[in-house]
Protein backbone atom coordinates (compact mmCIF):
# COMPACT_ATOMS: atom_id res chain seq x y z
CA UNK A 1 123.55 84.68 68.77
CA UNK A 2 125.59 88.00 68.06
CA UNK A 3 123.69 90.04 70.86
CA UNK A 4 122.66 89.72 74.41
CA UNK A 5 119.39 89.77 76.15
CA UNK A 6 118.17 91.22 79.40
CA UNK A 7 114.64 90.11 79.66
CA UNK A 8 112.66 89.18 82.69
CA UNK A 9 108.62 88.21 83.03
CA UNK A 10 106.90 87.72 85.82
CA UNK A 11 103.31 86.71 87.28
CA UNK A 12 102.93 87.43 91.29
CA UNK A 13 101.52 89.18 94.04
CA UNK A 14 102.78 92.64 95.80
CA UNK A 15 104.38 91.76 98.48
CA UNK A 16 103.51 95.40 99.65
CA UNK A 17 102.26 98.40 99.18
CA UNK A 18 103.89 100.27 96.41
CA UNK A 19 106.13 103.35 97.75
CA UNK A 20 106.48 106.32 95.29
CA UNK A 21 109.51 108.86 95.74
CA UNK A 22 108.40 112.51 93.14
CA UNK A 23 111.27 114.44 92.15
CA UNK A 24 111.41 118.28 91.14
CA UNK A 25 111.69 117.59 88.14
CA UNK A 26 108.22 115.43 87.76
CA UNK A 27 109.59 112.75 87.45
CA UNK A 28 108.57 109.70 89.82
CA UNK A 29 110.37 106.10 91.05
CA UNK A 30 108.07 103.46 92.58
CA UNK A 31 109.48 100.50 94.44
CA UNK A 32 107.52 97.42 95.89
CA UNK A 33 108.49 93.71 96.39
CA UNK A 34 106.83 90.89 94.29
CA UNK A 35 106.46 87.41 95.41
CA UNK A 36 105.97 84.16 93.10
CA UNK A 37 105.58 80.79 93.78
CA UNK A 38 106.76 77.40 92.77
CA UNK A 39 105.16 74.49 93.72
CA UNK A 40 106.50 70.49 93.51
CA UNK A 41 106.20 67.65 95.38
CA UNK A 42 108.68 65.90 97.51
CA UNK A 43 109.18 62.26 95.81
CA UNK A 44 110.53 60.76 98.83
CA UNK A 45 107.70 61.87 101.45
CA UNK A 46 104.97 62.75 98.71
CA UNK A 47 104.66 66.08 100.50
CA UNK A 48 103.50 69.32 98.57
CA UNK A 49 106.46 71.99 98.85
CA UNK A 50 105.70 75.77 98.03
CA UNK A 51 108.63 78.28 97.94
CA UNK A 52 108.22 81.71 97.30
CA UNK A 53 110.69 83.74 95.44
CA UNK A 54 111.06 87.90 96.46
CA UNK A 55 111.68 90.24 93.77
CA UNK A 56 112.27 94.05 94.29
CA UNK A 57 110.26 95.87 91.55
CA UNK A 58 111.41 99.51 90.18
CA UNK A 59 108.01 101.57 88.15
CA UNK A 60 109.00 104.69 86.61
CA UNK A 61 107.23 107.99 86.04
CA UNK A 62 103.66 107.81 84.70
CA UNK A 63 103.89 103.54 85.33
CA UNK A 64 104.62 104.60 89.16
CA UNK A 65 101.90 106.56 88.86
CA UNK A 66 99.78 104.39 87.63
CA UNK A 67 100.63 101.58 89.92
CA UNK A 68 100.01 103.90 93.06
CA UNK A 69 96.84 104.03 92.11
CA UNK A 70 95.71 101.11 91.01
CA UNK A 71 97.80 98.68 93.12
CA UNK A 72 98.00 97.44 96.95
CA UNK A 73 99.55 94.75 98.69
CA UNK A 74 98.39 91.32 97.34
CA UNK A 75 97.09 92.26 93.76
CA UNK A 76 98.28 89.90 91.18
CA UNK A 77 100.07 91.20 88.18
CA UNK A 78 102.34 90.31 85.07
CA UNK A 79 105.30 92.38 84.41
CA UNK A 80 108.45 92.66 81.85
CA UNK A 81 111.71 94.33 82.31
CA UNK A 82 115.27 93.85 82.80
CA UNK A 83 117.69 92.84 85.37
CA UNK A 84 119.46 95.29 87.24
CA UNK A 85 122.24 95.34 90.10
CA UNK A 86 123.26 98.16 92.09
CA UNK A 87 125.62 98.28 94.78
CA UNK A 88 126.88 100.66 97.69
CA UNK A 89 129.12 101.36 100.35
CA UNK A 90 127.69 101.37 104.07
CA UNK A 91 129.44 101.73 107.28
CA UNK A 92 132.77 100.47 104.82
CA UNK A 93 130.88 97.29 103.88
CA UNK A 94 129.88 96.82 100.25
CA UNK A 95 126.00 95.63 99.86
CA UNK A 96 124.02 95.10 96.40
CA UNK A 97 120.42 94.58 95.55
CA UNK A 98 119.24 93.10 92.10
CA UNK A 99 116.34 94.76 91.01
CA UNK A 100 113.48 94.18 87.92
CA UNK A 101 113.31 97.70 86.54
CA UNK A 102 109.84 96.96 84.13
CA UNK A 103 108.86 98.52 81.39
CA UNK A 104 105.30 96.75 80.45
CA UNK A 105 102.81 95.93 82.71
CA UNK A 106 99.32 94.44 83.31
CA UNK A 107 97.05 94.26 86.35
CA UNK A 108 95.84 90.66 86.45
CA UNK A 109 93.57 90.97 89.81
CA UNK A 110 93.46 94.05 91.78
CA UNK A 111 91.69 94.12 95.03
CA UNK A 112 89.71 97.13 94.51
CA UNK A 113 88.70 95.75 91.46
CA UNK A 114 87.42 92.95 93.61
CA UNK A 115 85.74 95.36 96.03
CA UNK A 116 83.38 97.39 93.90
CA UNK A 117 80.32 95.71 92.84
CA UNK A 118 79.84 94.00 89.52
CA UNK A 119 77.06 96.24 87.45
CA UNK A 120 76.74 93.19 84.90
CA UNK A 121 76.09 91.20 87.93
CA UNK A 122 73.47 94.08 89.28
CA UNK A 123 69.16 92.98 88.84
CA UNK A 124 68.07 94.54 85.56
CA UNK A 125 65.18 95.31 84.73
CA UNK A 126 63.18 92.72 82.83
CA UNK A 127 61.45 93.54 79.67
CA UNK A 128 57.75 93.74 79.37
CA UNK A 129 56.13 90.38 77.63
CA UNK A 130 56.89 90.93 74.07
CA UNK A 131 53.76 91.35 71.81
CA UNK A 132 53.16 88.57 69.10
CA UNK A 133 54.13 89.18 65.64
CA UNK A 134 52.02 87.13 62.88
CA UNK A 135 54.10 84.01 61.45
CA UNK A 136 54.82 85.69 58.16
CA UNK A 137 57.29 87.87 59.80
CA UNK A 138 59.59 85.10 60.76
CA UNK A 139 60.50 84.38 57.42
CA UNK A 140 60.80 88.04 56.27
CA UNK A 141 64.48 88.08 56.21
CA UNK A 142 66.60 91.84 55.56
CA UNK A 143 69.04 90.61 52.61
């Protein structure tokens, strides 16, 4: 392969809220942490093991938006974007934090979406008895 790729996707819950910073410029950064899960069991004890994996999500401008929004702590989503590392200098110690910076995005299960009733699953109103046609009608066919 001639080129490199920087490509992550991932299915999981917000670990939090998400927090939006708004510049002066209108433009927007949104930051929140995503959790997902792998499951397996233990061979030697037959035990079920679950670990959880923390990711720290980065939304941009009208996706931060969007995500403020829609999104609170413990929807499920899927998400693409790349890989990013920045690091800094605190109190003469060098720290770094990986980040998923994502650029596509959809809402798999939101709670609020969860929270406001179903109309397809509201009573509707039944139709009256419907009046009999003669036979001939059945086989009166449009084409």
């Amino acid at each position: 392969m001639a080129g490199t790729l920087n490509k992550v996707m991932l299915i999981g819950h917000l670990g939090d809220d998400i927090k939006v910073h708004y510049f002066d410029d209108k433009n927007s950064i949104g930051r929140f942490p995503l959790a997902t899960n792998e499951s397996y069991t233990n061979k030697q004890t037959g035990e079920k093991i679950t670990t959880t994996e923390w990711h720290n999500i980065v939304v941009r401008n009208k996706l931060a938006e969007i995500c403020e929004k829609y999104l609170s702590k413990g929807d499920k989503i899927y998400c693409e974007g790349r890989i990013k590392t920045r690091q800094w200098e605190q109190d003469g110690v060098k720290r770094y934090m990986t980040e998923i910076h994502i650029v596509d995005m959809n809402f798999l299960t939101t709670k609020k979406e969860l929270n406001t009733p179903n109309q397809a699953s509201a009573p509707t109103p039944q139709p009256s008895a419907p009046e009999s046609k003669p036979s001939e009608d059945k086989d009166d066919l449009p084409f």
